[in-house]
PDB file of N, CA and C in Angstrom:
ATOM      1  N   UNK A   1       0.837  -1.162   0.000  1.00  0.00           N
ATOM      2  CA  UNK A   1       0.000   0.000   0.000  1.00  0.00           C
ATOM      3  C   UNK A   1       0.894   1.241   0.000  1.00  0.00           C
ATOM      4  N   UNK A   2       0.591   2.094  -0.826  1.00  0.00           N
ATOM      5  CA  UNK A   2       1.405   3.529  -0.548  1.00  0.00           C
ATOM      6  C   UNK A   2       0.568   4.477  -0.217  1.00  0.00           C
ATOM      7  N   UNK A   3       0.945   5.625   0.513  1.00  0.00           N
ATOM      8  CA  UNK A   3       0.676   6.789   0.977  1.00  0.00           C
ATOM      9  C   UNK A   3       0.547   8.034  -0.096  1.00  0.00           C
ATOM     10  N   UNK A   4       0.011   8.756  -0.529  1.00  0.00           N
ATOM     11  CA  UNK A   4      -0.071   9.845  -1.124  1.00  0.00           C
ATOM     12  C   UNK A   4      -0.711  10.697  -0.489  1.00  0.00           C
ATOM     13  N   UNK A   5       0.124  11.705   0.357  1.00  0.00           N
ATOM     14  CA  UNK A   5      -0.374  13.269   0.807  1.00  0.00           C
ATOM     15  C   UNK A   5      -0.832  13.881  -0.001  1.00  0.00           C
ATOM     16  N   UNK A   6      -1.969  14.623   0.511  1.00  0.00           N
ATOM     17  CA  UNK A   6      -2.967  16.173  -0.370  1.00  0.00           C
ATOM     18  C   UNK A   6      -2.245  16.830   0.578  1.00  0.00           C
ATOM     19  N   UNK A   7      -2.762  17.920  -0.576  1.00  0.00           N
ATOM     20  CA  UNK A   7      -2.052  19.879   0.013  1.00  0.00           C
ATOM     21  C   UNK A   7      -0.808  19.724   0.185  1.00  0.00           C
ATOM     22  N   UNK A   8      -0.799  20.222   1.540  1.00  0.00           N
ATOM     23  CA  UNK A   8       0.809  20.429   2.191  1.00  0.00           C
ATOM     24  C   UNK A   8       1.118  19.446   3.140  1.00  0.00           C
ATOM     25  N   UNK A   9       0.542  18.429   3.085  1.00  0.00           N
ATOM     26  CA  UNK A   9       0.523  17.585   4.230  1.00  0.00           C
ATOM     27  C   UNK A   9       2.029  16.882   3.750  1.00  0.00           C
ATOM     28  N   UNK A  10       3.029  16.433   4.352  1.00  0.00           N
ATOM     29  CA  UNK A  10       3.937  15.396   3.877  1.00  0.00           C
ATOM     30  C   UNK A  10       4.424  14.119   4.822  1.00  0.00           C
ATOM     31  N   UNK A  11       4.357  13.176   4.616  1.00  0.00           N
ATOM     32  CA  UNK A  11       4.452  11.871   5.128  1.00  0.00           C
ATOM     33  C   UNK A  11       6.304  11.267   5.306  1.00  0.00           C
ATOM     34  N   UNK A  12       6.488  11.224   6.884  1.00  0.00           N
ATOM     35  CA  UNK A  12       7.616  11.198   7.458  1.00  0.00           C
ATOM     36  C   UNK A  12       7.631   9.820   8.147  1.00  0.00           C
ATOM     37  N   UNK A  13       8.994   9.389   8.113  1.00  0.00           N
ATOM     38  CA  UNK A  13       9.228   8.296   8.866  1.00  0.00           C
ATOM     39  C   UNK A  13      10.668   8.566  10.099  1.00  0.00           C
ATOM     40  N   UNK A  14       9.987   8.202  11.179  1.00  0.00           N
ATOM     41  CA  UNK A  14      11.421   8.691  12.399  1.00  0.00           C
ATOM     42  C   UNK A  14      12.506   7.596  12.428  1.00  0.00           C
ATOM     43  N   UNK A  15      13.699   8.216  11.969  1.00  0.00           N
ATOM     44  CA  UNK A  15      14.812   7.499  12.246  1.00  0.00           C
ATOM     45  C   UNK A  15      15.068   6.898  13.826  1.00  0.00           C
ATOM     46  N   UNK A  16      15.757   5.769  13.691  1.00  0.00           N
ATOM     47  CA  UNK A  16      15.523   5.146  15.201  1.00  0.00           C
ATOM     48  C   UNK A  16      16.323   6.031  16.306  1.00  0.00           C
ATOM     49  N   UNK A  17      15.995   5.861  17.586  1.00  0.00           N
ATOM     50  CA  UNK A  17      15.699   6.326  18.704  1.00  0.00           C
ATOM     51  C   UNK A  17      17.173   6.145  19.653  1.00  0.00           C
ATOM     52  N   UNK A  18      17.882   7.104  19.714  1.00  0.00           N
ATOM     53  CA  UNK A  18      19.398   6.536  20.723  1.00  0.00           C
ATOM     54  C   UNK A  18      19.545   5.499  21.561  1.00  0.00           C
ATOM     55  N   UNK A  19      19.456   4.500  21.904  1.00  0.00           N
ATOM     56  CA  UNK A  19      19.916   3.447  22.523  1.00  0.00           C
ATOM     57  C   UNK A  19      20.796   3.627  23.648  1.00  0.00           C
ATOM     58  N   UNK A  20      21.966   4.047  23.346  1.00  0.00           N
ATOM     59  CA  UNK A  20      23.023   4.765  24.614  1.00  0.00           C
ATOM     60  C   UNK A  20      23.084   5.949  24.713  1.00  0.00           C
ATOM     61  N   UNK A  21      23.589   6.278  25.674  1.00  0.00           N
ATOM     62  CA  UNK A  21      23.736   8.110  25.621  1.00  0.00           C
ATOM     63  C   UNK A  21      25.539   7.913  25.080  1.00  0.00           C
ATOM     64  N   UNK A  22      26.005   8.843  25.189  1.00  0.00           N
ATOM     65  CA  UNK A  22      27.426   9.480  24.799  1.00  0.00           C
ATOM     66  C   UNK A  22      28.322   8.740  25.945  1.00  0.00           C
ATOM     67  N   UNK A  23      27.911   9.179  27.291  1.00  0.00           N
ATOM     68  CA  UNK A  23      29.298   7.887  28.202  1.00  0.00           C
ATOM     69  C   UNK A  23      28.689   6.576  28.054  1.00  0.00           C
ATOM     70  N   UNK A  24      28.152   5.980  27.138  1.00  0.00           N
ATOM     71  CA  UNK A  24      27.962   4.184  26.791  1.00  0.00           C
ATOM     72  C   UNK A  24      26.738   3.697  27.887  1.00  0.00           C
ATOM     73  N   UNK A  25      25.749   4.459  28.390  1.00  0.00           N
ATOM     74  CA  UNK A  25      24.406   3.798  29.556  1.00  0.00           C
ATOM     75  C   UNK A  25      23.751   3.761  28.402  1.00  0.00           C
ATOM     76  N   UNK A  26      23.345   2.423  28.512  1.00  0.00           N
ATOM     77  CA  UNK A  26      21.784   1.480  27.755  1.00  0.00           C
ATOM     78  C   UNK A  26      20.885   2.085  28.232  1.00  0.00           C
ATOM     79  N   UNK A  27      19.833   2.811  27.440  1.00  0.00           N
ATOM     80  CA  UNK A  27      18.637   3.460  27.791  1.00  0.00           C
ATOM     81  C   UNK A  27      17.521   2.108  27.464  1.00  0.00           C
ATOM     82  N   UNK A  28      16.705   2.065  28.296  1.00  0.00           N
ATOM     83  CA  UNK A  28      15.742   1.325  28.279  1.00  0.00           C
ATOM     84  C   UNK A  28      14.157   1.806  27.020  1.00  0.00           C
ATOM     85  N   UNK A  29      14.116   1.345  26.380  1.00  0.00           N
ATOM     86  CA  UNK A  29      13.005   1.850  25.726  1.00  0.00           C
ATOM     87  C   UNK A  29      11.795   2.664  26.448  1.00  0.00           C
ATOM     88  N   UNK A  30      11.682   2.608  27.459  1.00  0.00           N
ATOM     89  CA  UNK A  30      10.593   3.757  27.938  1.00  0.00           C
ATOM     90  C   UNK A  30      11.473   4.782  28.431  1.00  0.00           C
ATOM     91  N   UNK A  31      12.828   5.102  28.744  1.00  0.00           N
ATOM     92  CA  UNK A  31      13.754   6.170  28.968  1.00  0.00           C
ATOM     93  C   UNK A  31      14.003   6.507  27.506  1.00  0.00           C
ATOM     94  N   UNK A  32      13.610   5.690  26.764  1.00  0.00           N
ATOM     95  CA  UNK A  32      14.268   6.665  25.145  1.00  0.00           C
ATOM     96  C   UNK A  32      13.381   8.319  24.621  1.00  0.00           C
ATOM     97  N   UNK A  33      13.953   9.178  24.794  1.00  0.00           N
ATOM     98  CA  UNK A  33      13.392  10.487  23.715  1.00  0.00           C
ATOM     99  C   UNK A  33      12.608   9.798  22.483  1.00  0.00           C
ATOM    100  N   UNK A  34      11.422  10.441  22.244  1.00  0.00           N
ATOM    101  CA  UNK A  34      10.578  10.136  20.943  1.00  0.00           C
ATOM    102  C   UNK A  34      11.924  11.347  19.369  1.00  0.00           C
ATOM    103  N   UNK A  35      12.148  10.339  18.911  1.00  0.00           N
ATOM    104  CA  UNK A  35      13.207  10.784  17.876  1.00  0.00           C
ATOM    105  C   UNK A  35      12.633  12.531  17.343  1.00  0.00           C
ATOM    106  N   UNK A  36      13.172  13.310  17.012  1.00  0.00           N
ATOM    107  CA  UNK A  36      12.619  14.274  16.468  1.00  0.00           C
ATOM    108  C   UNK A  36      13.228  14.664  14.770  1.00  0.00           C
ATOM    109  N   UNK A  37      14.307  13.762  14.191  1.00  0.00           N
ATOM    110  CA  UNK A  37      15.007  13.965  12.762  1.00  0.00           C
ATOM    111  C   UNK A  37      14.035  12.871  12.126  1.00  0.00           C
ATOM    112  N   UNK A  38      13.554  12.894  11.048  1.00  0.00           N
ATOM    113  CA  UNK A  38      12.839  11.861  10.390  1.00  0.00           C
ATOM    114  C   UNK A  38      13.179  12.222   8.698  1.00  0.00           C
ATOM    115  N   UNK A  39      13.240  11.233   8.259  1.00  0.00           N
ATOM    116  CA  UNK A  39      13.015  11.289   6.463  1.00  0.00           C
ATOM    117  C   UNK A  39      11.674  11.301   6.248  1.00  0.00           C
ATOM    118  N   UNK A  40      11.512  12.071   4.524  1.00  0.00           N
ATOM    119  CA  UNK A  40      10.785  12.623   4.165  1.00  0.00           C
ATOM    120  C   UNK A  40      10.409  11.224   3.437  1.00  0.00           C
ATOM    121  N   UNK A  41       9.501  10.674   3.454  1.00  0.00           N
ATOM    122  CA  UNK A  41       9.039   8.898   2.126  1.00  0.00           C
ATOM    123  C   UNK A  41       7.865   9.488   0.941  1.00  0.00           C
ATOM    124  N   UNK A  42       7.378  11.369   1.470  1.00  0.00           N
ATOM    125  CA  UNK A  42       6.039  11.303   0.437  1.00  0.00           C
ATOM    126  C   UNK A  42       6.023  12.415   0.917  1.00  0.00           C
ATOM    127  N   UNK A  43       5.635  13.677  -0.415  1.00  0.00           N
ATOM    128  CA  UNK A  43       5.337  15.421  -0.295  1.00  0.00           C
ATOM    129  C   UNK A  43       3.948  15.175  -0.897  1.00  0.00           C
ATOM    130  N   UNK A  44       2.633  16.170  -0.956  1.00  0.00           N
ATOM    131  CA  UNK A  44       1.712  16.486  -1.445  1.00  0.00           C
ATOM    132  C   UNK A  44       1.991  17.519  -2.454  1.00  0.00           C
ATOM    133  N   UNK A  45       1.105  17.910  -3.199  1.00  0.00           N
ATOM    134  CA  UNK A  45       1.196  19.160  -4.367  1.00  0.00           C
ATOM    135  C   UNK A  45       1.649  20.269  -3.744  1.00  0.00           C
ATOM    136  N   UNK A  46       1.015  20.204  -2.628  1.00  0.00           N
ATOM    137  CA  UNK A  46       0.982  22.132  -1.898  1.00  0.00           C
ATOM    138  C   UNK A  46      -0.422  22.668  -2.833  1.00  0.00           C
ATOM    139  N   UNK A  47      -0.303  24.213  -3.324  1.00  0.00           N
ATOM    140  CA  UNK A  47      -1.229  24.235  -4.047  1.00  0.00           C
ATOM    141  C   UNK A  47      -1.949  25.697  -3.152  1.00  0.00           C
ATOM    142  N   UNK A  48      -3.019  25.652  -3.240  1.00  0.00           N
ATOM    143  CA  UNK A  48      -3.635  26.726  -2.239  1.00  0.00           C
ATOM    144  C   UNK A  48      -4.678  25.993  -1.343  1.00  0.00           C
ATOM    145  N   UNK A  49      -4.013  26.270  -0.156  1.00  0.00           N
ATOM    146  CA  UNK A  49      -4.079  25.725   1.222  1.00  0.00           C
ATOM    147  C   UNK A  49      -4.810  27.148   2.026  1.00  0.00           C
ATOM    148  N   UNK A  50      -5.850  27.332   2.846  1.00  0.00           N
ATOM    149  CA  UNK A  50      -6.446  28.370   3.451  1.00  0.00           C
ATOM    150  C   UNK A  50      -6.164  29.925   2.719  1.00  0.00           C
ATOM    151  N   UNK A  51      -6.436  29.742   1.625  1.00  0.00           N
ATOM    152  CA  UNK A  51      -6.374  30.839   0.716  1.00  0.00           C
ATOM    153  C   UNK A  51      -5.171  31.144   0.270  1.00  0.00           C
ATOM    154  N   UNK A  52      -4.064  31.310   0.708  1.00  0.00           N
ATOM    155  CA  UNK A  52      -3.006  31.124   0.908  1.00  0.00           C
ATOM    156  C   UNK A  52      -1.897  29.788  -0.773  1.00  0.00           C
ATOM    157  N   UNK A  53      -1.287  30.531  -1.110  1.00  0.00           N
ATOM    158  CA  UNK A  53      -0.434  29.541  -2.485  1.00  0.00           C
ATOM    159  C   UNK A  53       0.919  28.884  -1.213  1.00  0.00           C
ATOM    160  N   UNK A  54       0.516  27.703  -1.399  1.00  0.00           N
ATOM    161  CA  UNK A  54       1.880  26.801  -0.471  1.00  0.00           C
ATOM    162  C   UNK A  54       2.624  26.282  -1.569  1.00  0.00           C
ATOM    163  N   UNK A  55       3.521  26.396  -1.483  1.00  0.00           N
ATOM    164  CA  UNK A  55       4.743  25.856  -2.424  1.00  0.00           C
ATOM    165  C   UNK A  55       5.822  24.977  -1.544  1.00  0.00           C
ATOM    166  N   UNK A  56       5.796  23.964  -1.560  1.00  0.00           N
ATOM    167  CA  UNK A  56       6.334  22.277  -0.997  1.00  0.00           C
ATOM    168  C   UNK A  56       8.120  22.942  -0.785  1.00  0.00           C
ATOM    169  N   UNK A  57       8.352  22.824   0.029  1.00  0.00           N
ATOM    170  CA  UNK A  57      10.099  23.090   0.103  1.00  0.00           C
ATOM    171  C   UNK A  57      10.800  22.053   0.312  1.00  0.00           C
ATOM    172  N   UNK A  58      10.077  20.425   0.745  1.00  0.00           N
ATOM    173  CA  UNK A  58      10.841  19.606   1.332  1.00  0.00           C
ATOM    174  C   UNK A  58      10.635  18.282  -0.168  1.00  0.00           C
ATOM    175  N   UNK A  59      11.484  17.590  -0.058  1.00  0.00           N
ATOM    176  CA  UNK A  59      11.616  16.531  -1.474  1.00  0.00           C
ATOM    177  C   UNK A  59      11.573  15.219  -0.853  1.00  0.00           C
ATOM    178  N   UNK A  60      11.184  14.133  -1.142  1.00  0.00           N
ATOM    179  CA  UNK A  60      11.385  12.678  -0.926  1.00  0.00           C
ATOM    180  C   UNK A  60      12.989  12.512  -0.521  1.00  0.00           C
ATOM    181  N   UNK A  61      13.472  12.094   0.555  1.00  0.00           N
ATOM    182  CA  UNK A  61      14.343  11.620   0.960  1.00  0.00           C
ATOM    183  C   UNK A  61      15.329  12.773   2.231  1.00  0.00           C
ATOM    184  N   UNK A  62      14.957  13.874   1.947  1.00  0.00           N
ATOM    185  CA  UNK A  62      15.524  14.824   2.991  1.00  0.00           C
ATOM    186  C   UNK A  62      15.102  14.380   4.427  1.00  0.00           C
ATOM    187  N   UNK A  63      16.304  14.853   4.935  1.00  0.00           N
ATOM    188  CA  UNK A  63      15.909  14.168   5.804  1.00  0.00           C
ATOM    189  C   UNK A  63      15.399  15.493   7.066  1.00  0.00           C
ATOM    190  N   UNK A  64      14.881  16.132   7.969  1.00  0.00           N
ATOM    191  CA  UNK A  64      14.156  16.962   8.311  1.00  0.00           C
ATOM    192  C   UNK A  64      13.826  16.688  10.192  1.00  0.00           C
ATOM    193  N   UNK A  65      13.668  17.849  11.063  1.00  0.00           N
ATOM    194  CA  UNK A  65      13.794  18.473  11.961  1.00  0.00           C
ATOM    195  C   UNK A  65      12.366  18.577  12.434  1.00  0.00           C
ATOM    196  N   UNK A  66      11.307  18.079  13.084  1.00  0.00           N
ATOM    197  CA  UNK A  66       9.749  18.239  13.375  1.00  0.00           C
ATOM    198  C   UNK A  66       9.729  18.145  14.401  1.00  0.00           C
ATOM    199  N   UNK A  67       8.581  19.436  14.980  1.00  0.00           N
ATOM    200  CA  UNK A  67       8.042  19.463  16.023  1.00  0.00           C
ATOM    201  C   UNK A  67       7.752  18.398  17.177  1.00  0.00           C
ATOM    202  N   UNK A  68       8.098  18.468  18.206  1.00  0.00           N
ATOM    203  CA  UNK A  68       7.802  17.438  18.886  1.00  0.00           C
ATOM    204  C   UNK A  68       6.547  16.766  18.897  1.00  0.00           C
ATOM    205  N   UNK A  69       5.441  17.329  19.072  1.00  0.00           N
ATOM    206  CA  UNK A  69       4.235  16.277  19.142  1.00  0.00           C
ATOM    207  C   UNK A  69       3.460  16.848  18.118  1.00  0.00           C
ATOM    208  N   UNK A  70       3.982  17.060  16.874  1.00  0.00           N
ATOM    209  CA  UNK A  70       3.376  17.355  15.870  1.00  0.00           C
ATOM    210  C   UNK A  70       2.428  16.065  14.820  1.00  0.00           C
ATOM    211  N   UNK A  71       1.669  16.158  13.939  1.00  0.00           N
ATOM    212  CA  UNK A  71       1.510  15.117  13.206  1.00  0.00           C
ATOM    213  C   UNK A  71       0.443  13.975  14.017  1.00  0.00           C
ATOM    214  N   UNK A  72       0.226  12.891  12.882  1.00  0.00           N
ATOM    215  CA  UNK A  72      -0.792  12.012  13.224  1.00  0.00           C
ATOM    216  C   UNK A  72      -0.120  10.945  12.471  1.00  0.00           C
ATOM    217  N   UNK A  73       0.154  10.024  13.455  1.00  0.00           N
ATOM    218  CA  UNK A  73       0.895   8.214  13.601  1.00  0.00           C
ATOM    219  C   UNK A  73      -0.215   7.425  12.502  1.00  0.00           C
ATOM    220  N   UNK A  74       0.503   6.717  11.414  1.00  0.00           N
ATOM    221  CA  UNK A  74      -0.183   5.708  10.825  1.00  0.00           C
ATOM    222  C   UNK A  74       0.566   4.720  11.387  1.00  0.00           C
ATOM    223  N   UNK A  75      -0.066   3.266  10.470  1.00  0.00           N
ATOM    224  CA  UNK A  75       0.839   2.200  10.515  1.00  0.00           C
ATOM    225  C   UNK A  75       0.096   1.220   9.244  1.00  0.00           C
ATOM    226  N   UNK A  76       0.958   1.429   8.186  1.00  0.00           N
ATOM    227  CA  UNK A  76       0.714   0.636   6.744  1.00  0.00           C
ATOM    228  C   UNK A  76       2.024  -0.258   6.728  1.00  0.00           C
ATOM    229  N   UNK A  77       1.306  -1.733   6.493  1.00  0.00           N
ATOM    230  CA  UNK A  77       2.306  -2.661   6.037  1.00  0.00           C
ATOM    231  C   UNK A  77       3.368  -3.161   7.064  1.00  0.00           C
ATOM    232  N   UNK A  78       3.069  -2.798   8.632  1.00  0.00           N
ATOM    233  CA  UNK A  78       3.468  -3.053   9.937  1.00  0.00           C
ATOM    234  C   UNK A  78       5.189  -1.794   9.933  1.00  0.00           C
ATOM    235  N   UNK A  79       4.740  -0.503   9.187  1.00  0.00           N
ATOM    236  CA  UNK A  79       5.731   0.407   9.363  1.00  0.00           C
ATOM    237  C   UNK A  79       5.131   1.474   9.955  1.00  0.00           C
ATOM    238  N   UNK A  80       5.485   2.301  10.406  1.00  0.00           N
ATOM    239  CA  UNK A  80       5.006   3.345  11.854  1.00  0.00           C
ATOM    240  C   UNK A  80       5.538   4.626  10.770  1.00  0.00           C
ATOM    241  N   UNK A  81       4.860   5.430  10.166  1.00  0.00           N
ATOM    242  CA  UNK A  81       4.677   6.961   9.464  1.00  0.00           C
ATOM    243  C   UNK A  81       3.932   7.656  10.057  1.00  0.00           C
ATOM    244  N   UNK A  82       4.534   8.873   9.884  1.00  0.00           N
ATOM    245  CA  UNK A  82       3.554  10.274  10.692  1.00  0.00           C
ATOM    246  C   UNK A  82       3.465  10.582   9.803  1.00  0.00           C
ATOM    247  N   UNK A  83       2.084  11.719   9.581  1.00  0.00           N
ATOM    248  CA  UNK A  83       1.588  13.077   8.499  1.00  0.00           C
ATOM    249  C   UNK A  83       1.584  14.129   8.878  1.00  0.00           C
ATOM    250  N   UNK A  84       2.826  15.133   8.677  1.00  0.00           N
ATOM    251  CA  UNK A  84       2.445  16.579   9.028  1.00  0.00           C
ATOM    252  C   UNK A  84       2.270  17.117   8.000  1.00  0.00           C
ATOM    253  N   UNK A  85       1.801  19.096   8.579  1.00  0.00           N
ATOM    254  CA  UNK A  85       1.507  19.444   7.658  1.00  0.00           C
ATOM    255  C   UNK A  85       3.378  20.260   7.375  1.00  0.00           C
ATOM    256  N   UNK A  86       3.207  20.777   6.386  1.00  0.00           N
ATOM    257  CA  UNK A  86       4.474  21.044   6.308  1.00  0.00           C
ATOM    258  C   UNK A  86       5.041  22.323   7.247  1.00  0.00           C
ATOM    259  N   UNK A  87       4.195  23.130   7.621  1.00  0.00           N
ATOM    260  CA  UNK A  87       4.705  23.986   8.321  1.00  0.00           C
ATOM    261  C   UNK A  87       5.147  23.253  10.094  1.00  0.00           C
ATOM    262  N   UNK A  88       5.105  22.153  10.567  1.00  0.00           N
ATOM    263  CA  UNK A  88       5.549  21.886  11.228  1.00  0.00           C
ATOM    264  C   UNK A  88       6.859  20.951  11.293  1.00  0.00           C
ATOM    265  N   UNK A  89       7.497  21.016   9.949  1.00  0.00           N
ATOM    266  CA  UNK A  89       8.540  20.888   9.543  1.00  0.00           C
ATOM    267  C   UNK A  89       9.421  22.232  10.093  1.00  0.00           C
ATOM    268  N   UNK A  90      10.609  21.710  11.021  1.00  0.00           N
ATOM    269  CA  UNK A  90      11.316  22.966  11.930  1.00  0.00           C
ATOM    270  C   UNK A  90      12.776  23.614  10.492  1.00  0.00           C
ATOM    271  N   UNK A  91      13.212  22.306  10.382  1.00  0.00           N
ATOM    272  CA  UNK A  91      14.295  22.535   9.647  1.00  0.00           C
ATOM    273  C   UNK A  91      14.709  21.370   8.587  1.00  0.00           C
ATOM    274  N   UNK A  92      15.333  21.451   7.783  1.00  0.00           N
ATOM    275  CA  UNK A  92      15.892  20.068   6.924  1.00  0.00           C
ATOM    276  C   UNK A  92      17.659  19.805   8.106  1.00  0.00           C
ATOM    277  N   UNK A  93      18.165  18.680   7.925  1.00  0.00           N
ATOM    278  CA  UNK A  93      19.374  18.200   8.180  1.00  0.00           C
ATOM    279  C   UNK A  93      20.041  17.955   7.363  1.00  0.00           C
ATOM    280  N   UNK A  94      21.421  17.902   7.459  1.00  0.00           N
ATOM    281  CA  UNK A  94      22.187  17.817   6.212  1.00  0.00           C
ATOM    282  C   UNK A  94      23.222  16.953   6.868  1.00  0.00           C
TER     283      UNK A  94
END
């Protein structure tokens, strides 16, 4: 099954979650931070969104900086994707 975002919405997947910190302690999965860098797997048109002309800045594969509790959790094909809209896209990573 694939995903195709309308408007400005774009469909992100979170890179996995630190495991150790920096001096080598095993974090337990309920001590892990919810990841906040994710790749981009799917952009929408953009288009005109609340009157407003949105023009898409982010591309399939960038990888990108989102709001902490931004977005709404799917799960297609037993893989875990969020949908934001794009303005809760903070920054791209390089």
């Amino acid at each position: 099954m694939k995903i195709t975002p309308l408007a400005d919405r774009v469909v992100i997947k979170f890179l996995e979650a630190e495991e150790t910190t920096k001096g080598g302690i095993i974090l337990t999965s309920s001590a892990q931070e919810k990841p906040q860098i994710a790749e981009v797997t799917a952009v929408g048109p953009g288009g005109i969104v609340d009157g407003k002309e949105i023009k898409m800045e982010v591309k399939v594969g960038d990888k990108v900086l989102i709001s902490k509790y931004s977005g709404t959790e799917v799960k297609i094909d037993n893989e875990k994707y969020t949908i934001v809209r794009q303005n809760d896209i903070l920054a791209k990573v390089k």
